[in-house]
Protein backbone atom coordinates (compact mmCIF):
# COMPACT_ATOMS: atom_id res chain seq x y z
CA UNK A 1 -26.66 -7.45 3.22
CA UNK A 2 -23.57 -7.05 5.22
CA UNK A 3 -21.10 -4.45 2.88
CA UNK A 4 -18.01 -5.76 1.71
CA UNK A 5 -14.88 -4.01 3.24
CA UNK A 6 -12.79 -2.74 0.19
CA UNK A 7 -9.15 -3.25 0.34
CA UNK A 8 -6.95 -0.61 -1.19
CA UNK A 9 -5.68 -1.88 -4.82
CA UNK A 10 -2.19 -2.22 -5.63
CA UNK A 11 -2.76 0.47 -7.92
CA UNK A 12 -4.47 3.02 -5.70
CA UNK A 13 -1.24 4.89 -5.53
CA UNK A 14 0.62 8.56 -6.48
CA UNK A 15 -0.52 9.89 -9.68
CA UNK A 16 -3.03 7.35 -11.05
CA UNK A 17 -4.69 7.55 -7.02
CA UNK A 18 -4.58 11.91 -7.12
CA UNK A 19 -6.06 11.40 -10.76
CA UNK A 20 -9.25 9.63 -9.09
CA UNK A 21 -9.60 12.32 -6.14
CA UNK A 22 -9.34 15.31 -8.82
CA UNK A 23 -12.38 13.55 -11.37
CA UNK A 24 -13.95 12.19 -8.40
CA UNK A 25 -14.20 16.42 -7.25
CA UNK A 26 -13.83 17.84 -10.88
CA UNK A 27 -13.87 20.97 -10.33
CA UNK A 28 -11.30 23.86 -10.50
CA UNK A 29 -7.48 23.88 -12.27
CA UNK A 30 -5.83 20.86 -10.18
CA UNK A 31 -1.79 21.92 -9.25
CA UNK A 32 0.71 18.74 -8.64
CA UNK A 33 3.66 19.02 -6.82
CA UNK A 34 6.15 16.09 -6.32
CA UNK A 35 7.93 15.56 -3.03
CA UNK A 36 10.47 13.52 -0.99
CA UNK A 37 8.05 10.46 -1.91
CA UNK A 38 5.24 12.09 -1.85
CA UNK A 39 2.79 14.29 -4.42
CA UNK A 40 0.86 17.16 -3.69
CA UNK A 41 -2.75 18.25 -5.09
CA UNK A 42 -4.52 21.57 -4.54
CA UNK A 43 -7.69 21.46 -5.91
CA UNK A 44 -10.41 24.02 -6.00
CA UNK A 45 -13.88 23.58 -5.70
CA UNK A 46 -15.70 25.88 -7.58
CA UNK A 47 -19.15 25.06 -7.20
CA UNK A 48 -20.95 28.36 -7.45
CA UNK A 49 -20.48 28.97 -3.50
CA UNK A 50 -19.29 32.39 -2.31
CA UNK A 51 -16.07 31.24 -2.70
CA UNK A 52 -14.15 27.58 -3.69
CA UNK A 53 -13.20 25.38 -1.16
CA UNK A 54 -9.81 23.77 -1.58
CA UNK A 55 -8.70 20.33 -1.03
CA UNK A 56 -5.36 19.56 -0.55
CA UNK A 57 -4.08 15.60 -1.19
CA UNK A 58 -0.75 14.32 0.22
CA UNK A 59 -0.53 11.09 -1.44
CA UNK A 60 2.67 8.23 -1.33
CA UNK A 61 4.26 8.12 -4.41
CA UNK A 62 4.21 4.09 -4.48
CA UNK A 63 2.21 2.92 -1.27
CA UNK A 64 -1.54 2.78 -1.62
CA UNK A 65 -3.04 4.14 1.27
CA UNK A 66 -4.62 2.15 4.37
CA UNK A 67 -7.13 4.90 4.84
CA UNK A 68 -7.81 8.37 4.64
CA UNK A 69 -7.30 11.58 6.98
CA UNK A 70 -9.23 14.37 6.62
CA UNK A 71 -7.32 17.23 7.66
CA UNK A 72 -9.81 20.52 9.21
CA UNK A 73 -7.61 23.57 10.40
CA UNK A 74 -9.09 26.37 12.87
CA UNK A 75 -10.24 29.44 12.13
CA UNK A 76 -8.75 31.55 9.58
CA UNK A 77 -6.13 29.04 8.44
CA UNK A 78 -5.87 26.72 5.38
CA UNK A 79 -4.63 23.13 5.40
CA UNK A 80 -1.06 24.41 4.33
CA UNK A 81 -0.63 26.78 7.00
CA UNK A 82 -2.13 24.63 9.82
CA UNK A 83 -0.89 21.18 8.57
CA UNK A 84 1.81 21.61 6.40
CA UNK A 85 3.82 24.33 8.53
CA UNK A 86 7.08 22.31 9.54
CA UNK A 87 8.35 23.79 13.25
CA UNK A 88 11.77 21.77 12.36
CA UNK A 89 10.13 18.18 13.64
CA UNK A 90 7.95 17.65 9.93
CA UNK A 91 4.31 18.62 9.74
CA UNK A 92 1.30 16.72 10.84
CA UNK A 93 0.08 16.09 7.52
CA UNK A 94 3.86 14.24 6.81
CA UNK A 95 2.99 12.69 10.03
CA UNK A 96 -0.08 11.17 9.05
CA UNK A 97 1.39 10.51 6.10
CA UNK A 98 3.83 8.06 7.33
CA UNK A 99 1.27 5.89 9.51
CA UNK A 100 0.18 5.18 5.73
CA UNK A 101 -2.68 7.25 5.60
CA UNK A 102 -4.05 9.57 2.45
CA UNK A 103 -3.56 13.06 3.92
CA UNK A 104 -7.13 15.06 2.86
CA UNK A 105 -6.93 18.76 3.79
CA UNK A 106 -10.29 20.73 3.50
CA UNK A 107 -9.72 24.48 3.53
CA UNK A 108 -12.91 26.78 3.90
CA UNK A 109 -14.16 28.70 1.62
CA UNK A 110 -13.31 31.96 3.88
CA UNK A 111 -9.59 31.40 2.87
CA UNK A 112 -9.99 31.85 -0.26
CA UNK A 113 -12.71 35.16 -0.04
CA UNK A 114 -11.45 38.66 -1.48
CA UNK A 115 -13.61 40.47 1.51
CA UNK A 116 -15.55 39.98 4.69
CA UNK A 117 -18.55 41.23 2.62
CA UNK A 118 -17.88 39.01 0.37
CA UNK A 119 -18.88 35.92 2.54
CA UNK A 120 -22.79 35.43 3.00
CA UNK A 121 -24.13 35.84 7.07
CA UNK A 122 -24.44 31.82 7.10
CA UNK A 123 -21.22 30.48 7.46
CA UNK A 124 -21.16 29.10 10.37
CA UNK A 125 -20.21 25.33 11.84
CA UNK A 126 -23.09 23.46 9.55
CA UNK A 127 -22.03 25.14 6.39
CA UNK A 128 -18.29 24.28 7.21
CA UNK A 129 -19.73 20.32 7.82
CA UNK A 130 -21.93 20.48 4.73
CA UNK A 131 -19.00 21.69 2.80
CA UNK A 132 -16.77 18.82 4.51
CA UNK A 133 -19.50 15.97 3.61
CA UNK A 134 -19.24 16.96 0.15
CA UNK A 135 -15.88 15.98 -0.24
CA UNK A 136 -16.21 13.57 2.31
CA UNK A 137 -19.09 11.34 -0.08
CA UNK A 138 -17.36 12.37 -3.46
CA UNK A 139 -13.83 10.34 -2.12
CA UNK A 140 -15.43 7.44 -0.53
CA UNK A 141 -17.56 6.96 -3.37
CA UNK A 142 -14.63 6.06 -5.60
CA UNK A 143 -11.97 5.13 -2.59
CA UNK A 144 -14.21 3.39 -0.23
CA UNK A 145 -11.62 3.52 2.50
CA UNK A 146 -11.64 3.92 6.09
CA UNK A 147 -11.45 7.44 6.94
CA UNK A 148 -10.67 9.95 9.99
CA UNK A 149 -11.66 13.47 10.95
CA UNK A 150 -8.75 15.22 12.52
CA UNK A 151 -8.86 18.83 13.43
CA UNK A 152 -7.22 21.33 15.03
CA UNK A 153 -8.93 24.32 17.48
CA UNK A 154 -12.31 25.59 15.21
CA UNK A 155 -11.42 22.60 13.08
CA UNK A 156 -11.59 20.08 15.90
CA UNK A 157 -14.68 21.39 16.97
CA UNK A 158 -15.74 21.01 13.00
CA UNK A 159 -14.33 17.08 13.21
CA UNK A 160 -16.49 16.24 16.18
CA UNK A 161 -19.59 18.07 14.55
CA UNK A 162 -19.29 16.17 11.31
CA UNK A 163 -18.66 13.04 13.15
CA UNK A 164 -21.80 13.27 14.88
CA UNK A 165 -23.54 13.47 11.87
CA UNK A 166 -21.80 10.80 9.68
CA UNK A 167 -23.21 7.66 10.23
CA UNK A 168 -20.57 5.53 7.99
CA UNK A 169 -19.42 2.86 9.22
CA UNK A 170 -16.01 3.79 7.80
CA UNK A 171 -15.44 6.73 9.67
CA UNK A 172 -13.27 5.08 12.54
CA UNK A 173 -11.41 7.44 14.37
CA UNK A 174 -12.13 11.68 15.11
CA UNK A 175 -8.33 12.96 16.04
CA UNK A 176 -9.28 16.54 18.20
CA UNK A 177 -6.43 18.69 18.86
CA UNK A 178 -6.90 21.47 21.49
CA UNK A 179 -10.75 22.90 20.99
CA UNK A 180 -12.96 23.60 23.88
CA UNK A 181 -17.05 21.64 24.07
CA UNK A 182 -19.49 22.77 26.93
CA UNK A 183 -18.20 25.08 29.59
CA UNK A 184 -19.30 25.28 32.60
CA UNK A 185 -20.14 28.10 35.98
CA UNK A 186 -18.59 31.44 34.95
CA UNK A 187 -17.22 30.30 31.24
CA UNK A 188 -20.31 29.07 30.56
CA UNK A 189 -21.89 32.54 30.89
CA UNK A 190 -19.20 34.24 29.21
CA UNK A 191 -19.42 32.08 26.24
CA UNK A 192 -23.29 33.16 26.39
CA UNK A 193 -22.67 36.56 26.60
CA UNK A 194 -20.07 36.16 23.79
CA UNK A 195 -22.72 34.43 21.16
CA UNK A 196 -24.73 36.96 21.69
CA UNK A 197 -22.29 39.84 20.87
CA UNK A 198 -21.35 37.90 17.51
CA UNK A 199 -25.29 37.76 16.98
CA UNK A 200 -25.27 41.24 17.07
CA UNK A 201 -22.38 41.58 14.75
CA UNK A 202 -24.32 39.87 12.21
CA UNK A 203 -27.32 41.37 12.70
CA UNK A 204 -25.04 44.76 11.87
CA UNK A 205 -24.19 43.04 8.81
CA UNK A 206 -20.39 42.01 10.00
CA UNK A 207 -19.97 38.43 8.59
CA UNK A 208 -16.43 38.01 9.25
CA UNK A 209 -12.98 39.36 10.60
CA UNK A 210 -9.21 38.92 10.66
CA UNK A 211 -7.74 38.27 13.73
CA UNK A 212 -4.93 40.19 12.44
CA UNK A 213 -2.08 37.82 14.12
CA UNK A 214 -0.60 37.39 10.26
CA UNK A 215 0.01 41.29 9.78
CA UNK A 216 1.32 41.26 13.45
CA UNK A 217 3.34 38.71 12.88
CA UNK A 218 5.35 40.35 9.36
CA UNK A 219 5.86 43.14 10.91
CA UNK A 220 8.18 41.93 14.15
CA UNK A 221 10.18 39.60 11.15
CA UNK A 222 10.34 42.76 8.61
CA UNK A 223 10.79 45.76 11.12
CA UNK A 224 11.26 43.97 14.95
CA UNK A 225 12.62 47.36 17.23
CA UNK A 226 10.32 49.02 15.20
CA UNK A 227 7.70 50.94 17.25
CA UNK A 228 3.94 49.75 16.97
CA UNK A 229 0.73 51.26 18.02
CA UNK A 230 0.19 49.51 20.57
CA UNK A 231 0.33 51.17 24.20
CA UNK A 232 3.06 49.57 26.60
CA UNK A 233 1.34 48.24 29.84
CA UNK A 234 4.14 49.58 32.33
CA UNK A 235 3.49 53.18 30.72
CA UNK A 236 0.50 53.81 28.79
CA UNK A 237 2.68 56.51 27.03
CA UNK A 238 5.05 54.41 25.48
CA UNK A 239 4.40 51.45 22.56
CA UNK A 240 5.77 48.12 21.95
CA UNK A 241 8.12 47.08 19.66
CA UNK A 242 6.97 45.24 16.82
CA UNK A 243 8.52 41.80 17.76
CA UNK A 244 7.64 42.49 21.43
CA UNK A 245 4.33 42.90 20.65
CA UNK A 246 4.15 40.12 18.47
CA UNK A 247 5.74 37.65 21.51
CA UNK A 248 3.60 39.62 23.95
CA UNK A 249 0.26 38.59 21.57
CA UNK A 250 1.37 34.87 21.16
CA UNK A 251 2.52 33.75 24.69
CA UNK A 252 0.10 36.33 26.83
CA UNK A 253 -3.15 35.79 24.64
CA UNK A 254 -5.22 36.29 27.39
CA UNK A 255 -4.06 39.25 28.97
CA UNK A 256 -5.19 40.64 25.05
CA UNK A 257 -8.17 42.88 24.58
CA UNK A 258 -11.01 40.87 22.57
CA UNK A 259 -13.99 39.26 23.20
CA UNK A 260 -12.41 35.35 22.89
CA UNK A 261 -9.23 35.67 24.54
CA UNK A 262 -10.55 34.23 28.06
CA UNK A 263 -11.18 31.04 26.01
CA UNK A 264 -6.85 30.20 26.35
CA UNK A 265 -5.83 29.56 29.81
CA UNK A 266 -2.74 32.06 28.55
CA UNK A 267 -1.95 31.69 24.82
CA UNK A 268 -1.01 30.62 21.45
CA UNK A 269 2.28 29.35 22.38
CA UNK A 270 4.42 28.72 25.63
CA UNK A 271 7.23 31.12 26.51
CA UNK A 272 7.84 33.51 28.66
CA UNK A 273 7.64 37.92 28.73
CA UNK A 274 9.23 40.21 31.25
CA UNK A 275 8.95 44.21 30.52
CA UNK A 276 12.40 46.25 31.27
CA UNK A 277 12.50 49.75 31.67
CA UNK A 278 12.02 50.77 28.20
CA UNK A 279 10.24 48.78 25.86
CA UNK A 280 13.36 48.29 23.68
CA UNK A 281 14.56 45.95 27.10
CA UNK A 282 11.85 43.81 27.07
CA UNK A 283 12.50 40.34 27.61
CA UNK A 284 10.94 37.18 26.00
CA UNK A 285 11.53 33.90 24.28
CA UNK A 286 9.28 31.07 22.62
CA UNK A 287 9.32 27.88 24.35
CA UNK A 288 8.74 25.33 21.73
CA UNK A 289 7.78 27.31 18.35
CA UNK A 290 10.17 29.89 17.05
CA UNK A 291 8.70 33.06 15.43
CA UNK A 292 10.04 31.83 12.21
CA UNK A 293 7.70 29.61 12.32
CA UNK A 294 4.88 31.44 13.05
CA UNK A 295 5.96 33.99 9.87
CA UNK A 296 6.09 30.69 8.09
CA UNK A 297 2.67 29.26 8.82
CA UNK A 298 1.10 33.07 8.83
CA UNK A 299 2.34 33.49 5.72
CA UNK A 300 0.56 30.98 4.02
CA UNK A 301 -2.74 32.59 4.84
CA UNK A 302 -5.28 33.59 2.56
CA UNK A 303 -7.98 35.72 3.58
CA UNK A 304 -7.19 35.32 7.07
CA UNK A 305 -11.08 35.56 7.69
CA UNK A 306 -12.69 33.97 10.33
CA UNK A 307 -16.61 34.11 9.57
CA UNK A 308 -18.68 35.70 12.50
CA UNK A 309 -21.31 33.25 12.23
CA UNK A 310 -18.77 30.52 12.94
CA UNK A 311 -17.40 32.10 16.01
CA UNK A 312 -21.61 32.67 17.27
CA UNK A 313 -21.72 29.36 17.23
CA UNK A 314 -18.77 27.78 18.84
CA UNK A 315 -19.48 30.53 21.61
CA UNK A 316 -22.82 28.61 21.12
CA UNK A 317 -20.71 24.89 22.09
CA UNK A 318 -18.92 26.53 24.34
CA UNK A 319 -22.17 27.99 26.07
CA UNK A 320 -23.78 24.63 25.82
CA UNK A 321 -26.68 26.03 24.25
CA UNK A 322 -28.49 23.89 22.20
CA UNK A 323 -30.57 26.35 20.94
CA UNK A 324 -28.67 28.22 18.58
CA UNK A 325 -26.09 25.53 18.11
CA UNK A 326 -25.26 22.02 19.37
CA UNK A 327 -23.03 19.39 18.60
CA UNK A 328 -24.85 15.89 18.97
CA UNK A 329 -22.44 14.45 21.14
CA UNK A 330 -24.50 11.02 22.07
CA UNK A 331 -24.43 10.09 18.13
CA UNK A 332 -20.07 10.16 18.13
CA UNK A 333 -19.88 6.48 18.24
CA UNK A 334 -16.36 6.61 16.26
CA UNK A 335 -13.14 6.60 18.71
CA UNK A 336 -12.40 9.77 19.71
CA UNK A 337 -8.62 11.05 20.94
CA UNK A 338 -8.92 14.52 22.33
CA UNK A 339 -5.39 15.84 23.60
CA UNK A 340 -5.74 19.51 24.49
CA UNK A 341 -2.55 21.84 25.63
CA UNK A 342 -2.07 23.23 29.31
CA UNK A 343 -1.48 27.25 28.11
CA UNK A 344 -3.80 26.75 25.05
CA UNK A 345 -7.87 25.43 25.51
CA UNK A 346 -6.39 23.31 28.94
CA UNK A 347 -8.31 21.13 30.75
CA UNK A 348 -11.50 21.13 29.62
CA UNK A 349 -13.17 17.50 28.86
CA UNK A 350 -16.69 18.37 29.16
CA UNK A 351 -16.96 17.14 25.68
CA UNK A 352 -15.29 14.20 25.89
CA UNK A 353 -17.48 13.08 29.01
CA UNK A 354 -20.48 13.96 26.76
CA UNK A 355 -19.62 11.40 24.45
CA UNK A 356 -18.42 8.83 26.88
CA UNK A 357 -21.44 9.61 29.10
CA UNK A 358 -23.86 8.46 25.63
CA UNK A 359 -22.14 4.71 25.87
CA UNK A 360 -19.26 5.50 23.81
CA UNK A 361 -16.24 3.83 25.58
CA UNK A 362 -14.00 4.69 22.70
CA UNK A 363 -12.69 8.30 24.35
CA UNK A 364 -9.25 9.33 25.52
CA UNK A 365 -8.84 12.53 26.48
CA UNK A 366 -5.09 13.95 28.06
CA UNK A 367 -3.68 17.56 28.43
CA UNK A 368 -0.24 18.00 27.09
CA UNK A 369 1.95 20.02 29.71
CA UNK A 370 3.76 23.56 28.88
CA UNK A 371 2.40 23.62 25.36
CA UNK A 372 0.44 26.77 23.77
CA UNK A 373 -2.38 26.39 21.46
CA UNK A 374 -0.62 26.80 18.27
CA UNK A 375 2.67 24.70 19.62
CA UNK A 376 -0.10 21.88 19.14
CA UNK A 377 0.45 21.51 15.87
CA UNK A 378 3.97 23.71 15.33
CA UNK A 379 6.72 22.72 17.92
CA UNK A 380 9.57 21.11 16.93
CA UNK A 381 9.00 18.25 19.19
CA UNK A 382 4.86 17.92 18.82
CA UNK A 383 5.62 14.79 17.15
CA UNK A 384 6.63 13.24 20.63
CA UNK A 385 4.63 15.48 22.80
CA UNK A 386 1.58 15.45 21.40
CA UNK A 387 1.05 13.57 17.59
CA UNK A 388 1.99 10.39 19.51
CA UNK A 389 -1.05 10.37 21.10
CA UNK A 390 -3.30 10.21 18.37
């Protein structure tokens, strides 16, 4: 028998629509926060993992919702730092908000860890969608709405693994901002070559690291002509300041030592760096995101982790190895809307072809000009530039 589309009941709105979600995951001490016309709830999920997810809700306070989006930030962020960041044009998740939609951030577990050792070897991309299904079947159970999977860098790479996986037919859309799917030539073999260094990582029992970009970050807002301890490329000798360095990190994230940087065609956000003589005369600005925002999002971290076995196996994607990991990109039969950044993940729609190649005709992908990876999701004008194309 053919199932019955549910319409959303008059009802199915602010508090008496969060008090469903929170029985519907009962778990955890629920928080509620009222808004501008909307209401907040954090929610952990204690469920005897290594640590609780957390599900943030953005609900209207009056409207019931015409669907659901299911909010997945990249590695080492949490839904409010990703999502709920405003770079002075709103957030995304107020964004999605407005189009009417029940705003769903999943946070993974590794935010909310008190140590890299204390996160099991295992966490990699089919934990994270295990962890997102959960959720994903407790909502619709008692909801029954049309949903999307919208994600952001690691996240968007988690949105198009769980889609391919999800056979609902209320999962319409999968919303993939700036993440990277099959390489190919040269990146290809550097992606191998990096999934095999994390393997080794975990086989030294190394199950996650901070990036570190949150403590870089502070310290050019707390102490920014302070002197870091990081060498100066015009002379060795000499270090950067704190704020240069932190400008030099976000807008040349390639030119970085690390095994992932060569993934960004240059960096986390557009701007531009020239060195003076000194490193006091440096030169350098932020072309859509300001640094306060980056403090802002930053410091809404938790753990800051990002779990080794994750990053094995979106080397693993990126590789296109489907030995060690592989997205099933023939069984995405939702509409997809990929929009990547130029200085960020770039042009790079080997994915998208995957999926339209399987007889999916449902697949946009576009590259947004002069935009950075993080200015994706934190520019002042990434409601225009880039949220209007989802």
């Amino acid at each position: 028998m053919e199932e019955q589309r549910r319409e959303p009941e008059p009802a199915l709105a602010g508090v008496g629509l969060l008090t469903r979600v929170e029985r519907a995951l009962s778990s955890g001490t629920a928080a509620y926060l009222p808004g501008d016309g909307w209401i907040r709830l954090t929610l952990p999920v204690e469920d005897g993992g290594p640590a609780p997810l957390t599900v943030d809700v953005l609900a209207d306070a009056v409207r019931p919702p015409r669907g659901i989006a299911y909010l997945l930030p990249g590695g080492g962020l949490n839904f409010a730092s990703a999502f709920f960041t405003s770079g002075g044009g709103g957030s995304l998740a107020g964004h999605l908000l407005g189009r009417g939609l029940l705003v769903v951030g999943v946070t993974p577990r590794e935010d909310a860890a008190t140590s890299a050792e204390a996160l099991p070897a295992d966490l990699g991309l089919a934990a994270h969608r295990r962890d997102l299904a959960g959720v994903v079947a407790a909502l619709d159970s008692v909801l029954g709405l049309p949903y999307t999977y919208a994600g952001h860098s690691a996240g968007a790479a988690l949105a198009l693994d769980a889609a391919s996986h999800d056979p609902c037919e209320r999962l319409r859309r999968v919303l993939v901002l700036d993440t990277t799917g099959p390489c190919a030539g040269e990146a290809a073999l550097r992606a191998a070559e990096l999934r095999d260094g994390y393997e080794e990582q975990l086989a030294r029992g190394v199950h996650a690291a901070d990036p570190g970009l949150a403590a870089l970050v502070a310290r050019a807002v707390s102490d920014p002509s302070g002197r870091s301890d990081v060498p100066w490329p015009p002379d060795p000798e000499q270090r950067f300041t704190h704020t240069g360095l932190a400008h030099f990190a976000l807008v040349r994230t390639a030119d970085l030592p690390g095994p992932a940087r060569w993934i960004y065609r240059r960096g986390h956000a557009a701007g531009g760096y020239a060195f003076g003589a000194t490193p006091a005369e440096d030169r350098f600005s932020l072309a859509h995101t300001t640094l306060e925002t980056w403090h802002a999002a930053t410091s809404a971290l938790g753990s800051g982790l990002v779990p080794t076995a994750l990053m094995r196996d979106l080397a693993a994607v990126w590789a296109g190895d489907g030995k060690t990991y592989r997205i099933d990109w023939e069984r995405i039969r939702a509409e997809v809307v990929w929009v990547n950044t130029e200085l960020g993940r770039g042009d790079e729609p080997g994915g998208a072809e995957l999926v339209r190649a399987a007889g999916n005709d449902r697949v946009r992908f576009a590259v947004v000009p002069g935009y950075g990876h993080g200015d994706a999701v934190w520019s002042a004008t990434a409601a225009a530039d880039v949220w209007s194309r989802l």
